[in-house]
C-alpha atoms as a PDB file:
ATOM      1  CA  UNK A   1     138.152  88.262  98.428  1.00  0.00           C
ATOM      2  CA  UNK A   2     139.158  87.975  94.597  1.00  0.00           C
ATOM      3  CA  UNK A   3     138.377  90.138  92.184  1.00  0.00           C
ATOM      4  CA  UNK A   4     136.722  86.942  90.551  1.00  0.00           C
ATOM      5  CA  UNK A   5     134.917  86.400  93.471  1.00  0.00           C
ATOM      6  CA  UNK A   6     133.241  89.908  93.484  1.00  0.00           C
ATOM      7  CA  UNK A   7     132.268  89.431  90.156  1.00  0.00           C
ATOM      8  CA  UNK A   8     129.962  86.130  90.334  1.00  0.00           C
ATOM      9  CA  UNK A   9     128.137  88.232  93.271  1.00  0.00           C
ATOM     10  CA  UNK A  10     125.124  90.264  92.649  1.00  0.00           C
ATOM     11  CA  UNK A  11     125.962  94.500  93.545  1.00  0.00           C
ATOM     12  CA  UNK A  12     124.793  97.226  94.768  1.00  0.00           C
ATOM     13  CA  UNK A  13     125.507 100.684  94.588  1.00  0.00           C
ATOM     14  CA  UNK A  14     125.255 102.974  97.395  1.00  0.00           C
ATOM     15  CA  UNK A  15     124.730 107.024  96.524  1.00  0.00           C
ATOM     16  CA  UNK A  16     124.787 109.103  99.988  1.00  0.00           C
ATOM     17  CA  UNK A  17     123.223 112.201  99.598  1.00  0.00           C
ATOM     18  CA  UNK A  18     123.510 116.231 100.095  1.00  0.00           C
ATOM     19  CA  UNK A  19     126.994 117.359 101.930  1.00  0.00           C
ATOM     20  CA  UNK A  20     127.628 113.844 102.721  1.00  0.00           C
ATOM     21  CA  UNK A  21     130.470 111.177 101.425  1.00  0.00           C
ATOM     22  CA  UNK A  22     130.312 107.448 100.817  1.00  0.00           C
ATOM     23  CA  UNK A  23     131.498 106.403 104.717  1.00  0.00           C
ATOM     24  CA  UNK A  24     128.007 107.910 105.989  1.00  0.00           C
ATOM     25  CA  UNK A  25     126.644 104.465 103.831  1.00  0.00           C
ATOM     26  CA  UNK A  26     129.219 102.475 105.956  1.00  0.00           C
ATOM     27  CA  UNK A  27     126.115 100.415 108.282  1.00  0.00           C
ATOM     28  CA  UNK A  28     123.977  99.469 105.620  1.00  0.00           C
ATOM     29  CA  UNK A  29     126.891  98.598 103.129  1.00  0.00           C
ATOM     30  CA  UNK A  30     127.975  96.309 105.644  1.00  0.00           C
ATOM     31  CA  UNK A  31     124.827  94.919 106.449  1.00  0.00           C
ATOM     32  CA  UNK A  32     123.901  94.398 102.536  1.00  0.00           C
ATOM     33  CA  UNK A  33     127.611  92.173 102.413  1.00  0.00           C
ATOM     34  CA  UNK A  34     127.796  90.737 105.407  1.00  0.00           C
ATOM     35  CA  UNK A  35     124.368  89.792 106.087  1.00  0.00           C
ATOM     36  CA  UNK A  36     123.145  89.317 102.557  1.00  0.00           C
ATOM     37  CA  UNK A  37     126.498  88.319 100.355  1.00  0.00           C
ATOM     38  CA  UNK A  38     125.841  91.330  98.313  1.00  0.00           C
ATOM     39  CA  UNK A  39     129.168  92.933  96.449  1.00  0.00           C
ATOM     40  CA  UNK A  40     128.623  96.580  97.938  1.00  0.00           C
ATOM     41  CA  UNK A  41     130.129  99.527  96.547  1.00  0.00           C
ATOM     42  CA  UNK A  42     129.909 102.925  98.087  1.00  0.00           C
ATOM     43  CA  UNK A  43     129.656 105.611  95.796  1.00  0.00           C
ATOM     44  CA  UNK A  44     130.955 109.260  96.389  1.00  0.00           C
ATOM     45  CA  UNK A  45     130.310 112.130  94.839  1.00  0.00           C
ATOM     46  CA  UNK A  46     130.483 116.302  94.918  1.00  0.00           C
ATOM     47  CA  UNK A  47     127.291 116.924  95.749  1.00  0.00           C
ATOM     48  CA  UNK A  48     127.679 120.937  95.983  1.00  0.00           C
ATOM     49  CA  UNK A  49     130.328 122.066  93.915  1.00  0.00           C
ATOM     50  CA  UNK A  50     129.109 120.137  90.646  1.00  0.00           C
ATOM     51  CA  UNK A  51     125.815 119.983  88.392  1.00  0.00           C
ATOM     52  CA  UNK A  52     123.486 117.656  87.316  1.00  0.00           C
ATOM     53  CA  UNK A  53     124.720 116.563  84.283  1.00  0.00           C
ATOM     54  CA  UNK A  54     128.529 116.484  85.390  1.00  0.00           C
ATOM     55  CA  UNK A  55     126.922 114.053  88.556  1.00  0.00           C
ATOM     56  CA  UNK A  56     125.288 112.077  86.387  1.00  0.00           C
ATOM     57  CA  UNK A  57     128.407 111.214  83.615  1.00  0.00           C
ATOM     58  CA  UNK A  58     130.445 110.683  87.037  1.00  0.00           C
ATOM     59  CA  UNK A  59     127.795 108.140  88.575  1.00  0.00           C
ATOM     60  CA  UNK A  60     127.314 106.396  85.083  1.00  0.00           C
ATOM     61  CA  UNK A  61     131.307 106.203  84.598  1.00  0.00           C
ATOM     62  CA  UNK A  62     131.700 104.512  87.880  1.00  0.00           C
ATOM     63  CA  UNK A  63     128.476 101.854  86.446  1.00  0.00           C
ATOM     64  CA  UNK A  64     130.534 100.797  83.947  1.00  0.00           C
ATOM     65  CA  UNK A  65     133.482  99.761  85.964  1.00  0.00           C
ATOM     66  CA  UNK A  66     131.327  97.298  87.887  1.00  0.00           C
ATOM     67  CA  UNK A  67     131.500  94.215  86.640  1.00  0.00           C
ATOM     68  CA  UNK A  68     128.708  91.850  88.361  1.00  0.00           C
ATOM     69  CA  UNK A  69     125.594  89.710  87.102  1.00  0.00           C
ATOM     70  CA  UNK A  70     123.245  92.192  88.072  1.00  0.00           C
ATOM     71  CA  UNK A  71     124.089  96.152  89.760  1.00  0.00           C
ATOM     72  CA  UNK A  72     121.312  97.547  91.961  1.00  0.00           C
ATOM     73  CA  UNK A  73     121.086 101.070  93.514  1.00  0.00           C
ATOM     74  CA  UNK A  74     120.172 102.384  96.458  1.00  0.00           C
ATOM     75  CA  UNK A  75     120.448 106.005  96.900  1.00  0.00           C
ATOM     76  CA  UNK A  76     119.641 108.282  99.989  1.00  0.00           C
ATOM     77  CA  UNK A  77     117.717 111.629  99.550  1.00  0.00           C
ATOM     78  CA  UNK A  78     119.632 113.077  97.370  1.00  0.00           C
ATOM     79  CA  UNK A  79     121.280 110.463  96.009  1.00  0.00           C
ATOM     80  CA  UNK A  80     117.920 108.569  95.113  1.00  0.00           C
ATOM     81  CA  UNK A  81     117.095 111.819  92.731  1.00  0.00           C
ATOM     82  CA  UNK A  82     120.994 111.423  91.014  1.00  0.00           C
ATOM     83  CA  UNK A  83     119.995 107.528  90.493  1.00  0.00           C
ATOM     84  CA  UNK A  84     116.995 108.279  88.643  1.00  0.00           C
ATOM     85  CA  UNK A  85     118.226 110.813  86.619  1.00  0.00           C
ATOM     86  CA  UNK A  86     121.233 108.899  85.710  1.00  0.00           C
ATOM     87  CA  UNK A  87     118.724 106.065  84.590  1.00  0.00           C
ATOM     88  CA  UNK A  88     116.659 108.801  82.713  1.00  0.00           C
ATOM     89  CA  UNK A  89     119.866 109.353  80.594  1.00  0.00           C
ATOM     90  CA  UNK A  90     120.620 105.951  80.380  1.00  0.00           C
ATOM     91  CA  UNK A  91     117.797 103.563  81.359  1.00  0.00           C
ATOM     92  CA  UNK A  92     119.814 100.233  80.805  1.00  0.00           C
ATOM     93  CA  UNK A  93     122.712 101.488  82.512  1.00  0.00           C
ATOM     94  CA  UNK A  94     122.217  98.493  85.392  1.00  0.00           C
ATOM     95  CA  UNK A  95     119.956  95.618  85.014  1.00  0.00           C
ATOM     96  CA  UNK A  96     118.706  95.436  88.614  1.00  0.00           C
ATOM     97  CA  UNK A  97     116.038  97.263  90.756  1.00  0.00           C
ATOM     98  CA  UNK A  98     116.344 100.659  92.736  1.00  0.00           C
ATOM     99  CA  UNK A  99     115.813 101.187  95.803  1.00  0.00           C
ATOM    100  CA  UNK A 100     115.502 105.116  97.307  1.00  0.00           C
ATOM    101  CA  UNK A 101     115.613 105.897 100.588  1.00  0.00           C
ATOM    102  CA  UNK A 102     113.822 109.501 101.379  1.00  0.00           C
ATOM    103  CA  UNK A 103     114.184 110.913  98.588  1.00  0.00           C
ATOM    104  CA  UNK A 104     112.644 114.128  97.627  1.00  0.00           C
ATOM    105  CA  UNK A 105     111.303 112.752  94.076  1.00  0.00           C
ATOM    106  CA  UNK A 106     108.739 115.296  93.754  1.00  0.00           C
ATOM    107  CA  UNK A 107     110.454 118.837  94.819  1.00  0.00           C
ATOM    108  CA  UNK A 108     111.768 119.841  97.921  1.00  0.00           C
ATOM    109  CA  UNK A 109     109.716 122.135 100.758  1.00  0.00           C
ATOM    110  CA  UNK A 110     113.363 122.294 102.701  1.00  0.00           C
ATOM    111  CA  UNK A 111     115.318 123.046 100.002  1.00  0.00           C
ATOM    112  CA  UNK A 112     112.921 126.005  98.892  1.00  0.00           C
ATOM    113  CA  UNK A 113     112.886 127.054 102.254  1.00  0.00           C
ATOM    114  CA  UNK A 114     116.472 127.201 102.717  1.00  0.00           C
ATOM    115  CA  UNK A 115     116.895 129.180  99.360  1.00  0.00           C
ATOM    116  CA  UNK A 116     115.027 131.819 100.655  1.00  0.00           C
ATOM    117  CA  UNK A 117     117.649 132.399 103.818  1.00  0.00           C
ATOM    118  CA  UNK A 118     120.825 133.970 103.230  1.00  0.00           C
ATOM    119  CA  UNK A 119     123.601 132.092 101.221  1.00  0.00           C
ATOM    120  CA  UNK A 120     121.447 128.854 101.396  1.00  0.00           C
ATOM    121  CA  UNK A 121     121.219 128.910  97.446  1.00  0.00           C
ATOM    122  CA  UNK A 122     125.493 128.614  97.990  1.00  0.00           C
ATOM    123  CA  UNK A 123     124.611 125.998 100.612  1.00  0.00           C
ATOM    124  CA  UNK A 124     122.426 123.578  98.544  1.00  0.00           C
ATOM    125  CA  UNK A 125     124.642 124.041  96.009  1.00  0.00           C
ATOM    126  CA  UNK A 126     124.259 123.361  92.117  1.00  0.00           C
ATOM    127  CA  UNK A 127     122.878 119.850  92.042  1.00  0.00           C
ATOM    128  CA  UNK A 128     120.137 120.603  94.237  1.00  0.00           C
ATOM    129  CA  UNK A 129     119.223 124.168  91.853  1.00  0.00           C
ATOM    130  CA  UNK A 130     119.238 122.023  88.709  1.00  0.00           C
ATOM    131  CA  UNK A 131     117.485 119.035  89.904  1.00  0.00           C
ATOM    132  CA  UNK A 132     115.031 120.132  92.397  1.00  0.00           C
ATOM    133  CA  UNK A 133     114.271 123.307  92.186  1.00  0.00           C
ATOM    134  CA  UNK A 134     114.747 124.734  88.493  1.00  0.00           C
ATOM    135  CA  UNK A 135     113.295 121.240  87.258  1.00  0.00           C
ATOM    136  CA  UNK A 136     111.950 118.604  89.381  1.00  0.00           C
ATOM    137  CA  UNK A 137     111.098 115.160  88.002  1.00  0.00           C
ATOM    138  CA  UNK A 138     107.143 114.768  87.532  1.00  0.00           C
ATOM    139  CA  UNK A 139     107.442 110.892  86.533  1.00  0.00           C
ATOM    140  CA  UNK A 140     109.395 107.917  86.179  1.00  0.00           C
ATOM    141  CA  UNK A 141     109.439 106.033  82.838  1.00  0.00           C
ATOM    142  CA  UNK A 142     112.506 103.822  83.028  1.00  0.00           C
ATOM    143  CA  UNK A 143     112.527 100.274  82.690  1.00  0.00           C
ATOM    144  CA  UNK A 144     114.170  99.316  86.618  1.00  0.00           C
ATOM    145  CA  UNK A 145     111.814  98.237  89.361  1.00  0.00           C
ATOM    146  CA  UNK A 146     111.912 101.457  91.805  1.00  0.00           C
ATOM    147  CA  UNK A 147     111.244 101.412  95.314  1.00  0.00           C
ATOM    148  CA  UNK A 148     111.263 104.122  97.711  1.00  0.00           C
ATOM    149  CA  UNK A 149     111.151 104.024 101.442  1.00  0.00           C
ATOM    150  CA  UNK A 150     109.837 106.936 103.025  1.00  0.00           C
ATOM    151  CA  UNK A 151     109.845 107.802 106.909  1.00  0.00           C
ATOM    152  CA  UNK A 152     107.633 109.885 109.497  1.00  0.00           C
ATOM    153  CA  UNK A 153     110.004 110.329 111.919  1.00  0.00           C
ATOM    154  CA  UNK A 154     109.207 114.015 112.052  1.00  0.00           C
ATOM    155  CA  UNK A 155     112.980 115.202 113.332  1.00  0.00           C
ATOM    156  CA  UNK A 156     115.541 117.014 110.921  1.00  0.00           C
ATOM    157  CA  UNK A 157     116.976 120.298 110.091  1.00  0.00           C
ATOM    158  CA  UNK A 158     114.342 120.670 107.434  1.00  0.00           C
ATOM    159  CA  UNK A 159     111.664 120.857 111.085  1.00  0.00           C
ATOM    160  CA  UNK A 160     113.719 123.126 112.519  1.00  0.00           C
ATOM    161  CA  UNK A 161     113.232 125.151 109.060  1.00  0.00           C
ATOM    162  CA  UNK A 162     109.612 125.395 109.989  1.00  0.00           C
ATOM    163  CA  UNK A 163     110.201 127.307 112.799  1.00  0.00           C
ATOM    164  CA  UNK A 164     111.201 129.879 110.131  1.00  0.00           C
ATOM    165  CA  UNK A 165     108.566 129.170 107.737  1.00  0.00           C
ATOM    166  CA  UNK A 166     106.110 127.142 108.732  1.00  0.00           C
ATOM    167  CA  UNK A 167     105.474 125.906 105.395  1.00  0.00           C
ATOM    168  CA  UNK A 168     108.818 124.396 104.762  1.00  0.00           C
ATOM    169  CA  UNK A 169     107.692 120.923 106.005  1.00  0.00           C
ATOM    170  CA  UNK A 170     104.216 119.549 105.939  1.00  0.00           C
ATOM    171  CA  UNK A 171     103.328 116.561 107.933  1.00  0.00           C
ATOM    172  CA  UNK A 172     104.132 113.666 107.814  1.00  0.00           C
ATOM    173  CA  UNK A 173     107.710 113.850 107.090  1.00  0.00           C
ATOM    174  CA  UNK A 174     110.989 112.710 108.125  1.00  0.00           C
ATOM    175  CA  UNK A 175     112.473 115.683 109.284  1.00  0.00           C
ATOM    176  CA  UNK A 176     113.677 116.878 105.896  1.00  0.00           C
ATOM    177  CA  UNK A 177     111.770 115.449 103.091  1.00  0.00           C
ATOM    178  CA  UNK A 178     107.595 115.017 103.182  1.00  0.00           C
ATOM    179  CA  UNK A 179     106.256 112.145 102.377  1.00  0.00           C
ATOM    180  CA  UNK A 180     104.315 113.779  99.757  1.00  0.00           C
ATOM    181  CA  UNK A 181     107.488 114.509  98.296  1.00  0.00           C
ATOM    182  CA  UNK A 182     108.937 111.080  97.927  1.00  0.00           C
ATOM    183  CA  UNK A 183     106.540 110.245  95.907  1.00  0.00           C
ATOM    184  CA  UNK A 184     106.532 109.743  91.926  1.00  0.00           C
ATOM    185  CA  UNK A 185     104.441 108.507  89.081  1.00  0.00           C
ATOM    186  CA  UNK A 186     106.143 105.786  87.660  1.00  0.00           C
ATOM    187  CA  UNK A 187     107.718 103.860  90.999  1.00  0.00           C
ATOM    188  CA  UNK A 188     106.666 100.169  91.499  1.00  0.00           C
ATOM    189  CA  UNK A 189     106.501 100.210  95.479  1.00  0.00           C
ATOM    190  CA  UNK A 190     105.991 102.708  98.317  1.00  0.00           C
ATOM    191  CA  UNK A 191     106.335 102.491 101.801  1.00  0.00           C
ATOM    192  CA  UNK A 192     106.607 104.727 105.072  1.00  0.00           C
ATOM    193  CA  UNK A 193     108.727 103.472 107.988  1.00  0.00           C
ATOM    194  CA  UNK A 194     108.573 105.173 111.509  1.00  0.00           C
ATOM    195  CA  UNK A 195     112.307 106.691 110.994  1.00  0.00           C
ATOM    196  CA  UNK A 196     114.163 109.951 110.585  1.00  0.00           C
ATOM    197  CA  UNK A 197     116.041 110.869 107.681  1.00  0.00           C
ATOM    198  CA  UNK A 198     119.391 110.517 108.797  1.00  0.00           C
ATOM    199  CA  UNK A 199     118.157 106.975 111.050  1.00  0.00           C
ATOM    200  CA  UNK A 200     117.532 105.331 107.428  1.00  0.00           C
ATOM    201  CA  UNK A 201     121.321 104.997 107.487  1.00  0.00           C
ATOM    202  CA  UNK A 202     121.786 102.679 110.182  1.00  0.00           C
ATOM    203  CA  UNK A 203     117.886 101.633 110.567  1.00  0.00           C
ATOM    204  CA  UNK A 204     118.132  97.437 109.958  1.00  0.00           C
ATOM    205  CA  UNK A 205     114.876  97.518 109.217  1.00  0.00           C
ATOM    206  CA  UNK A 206     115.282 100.103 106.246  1.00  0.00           C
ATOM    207  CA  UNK A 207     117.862  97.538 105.783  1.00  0.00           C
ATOM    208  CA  UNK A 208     115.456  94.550 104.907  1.00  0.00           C
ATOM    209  CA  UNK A 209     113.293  96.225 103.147  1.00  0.00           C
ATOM    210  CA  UNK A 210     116.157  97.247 100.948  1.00  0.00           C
ATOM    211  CA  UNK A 211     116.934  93.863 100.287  1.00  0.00           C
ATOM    212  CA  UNK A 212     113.794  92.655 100.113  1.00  0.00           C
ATOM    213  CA  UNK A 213     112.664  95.116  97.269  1.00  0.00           C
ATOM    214  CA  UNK A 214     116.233  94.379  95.741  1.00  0.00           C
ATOM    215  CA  UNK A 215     115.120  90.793  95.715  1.00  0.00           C
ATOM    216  CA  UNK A 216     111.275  90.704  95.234  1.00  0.00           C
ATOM    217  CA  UNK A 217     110.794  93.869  93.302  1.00  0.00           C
ATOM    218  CA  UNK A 218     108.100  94.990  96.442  1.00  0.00           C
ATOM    219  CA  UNK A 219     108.375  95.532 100.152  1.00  0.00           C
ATOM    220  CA  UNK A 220     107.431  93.599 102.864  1.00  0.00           C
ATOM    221  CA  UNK A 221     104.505  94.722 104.421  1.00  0.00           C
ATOM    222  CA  UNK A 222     103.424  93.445 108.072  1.00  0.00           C
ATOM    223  CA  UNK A 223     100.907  91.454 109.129  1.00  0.00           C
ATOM    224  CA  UNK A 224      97.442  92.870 111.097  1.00  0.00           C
ATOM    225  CA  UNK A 225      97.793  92.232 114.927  1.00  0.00           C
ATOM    226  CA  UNK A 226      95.044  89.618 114.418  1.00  0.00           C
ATOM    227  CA  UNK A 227      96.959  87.683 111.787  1.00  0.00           C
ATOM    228  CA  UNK A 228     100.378  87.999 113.417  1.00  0.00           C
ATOM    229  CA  UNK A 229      98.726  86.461 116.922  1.00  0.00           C
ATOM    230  CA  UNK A 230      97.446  83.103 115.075  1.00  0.00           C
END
């Protein structure tokens, strides 16, 4: 495929999150192009060793080398907070929707949790410390369409962190993020999908919502049982 090709094609950005690297988005970038027609870009990142504000001018530098009609974003836990703090610095820096995918918005029970434990501060790493838990977002104000896709899948390392502290992770959750905590004042849609954290990744039905936010600017909810039977 041409460069010119890519270019009359609608993106989207992928944004993995914490200790992770863009090849962990490799199922639903190839789901979003070869199922939708999408130009999909996975986007990589140092999610330990650098800030907030260095992650941000990296993510907004690799924006402007995209050159397509419109350039959504989809961004996985940590990845969705990076998105909308990128936006918060520059709110026009794409002209399509966002779409996050359990993202702990709100503050992080896990991450706290892990703080406490010895070297887990090193562990999360800065990102996390100036985003989460020095200075969490309390709204969203930007001009994109935001979506967020939460799941109740229950299984994660931040539910084994409740054995520890049995705070860490309040019900329902996904394993690592609540769903509490994926919400955010300011988002247009909201929904909660029977998945793990780490299942959102290859999940095609966290898939089609994605692209049906991405298209629609809301989710697709399902049908009663009475109404699906007629």
């Amino acid at each position: 495929m041409t460069r010119s090709d890519n270019q009359d094609r609608e993106a989207v950005v992928l944004v993995h999150g914490l200790w992770m690297h863009g090849l962990v988005m490799e199922p639903m970038r190839w789901r979003l192009e070869q199922q939708h027609g999408y130009a999909v870009h996975a986007y990589s990142y140092p999610s330990v060793v650098e800030g907030l504000d260095a992650n941000v001018d990296r993510l907004l530098a690799f924006l402007r080398g995209i050159r397509a009609p419109r350039v959504h974003l989809v961004g996985h836990s940590m990845g969705g907070v990076l998105v909308l703090r990128a936006l918060a610095r520059v709110p026009d820096a794409v002209q399509g929707r966002v779409v996050c995918l359990g993202a702990p918005l709100a503050g992080s029970g896990a991450a706290q949790a892990l703080k406490r434990l010895r070297g887990g501060e090193a562990m999360l790493g800065k990102l996390i410390r100036e985003s989460l838990l020095q200075d969490p977002m309390t709204t969203y104000e930007g001009p994109r369409d935001v979506g967020v896709i939460a799941g109740d899948g229950g299984f994660g390392i931040g539910a084994m962190l409740n054995a520890l502290e049995s705070d860490a992770l309040r019900p329902p959750h996904d394993g690592t993020v609540t769903v509490d905590e994926t919400r955010l004042p300011g988002i247009r849609d909201h929904i909660v999908l029977s998945v793990t954290h780490t299942w959102m990744l290859v999940s095609p039905e966290v898939a089609e919502q994605t692209v049906h936010f991405i298209k629609h600017g809301e989710f697709r909810r399902k049908l009663p049982p009475a109404e699906r039977s007629r």
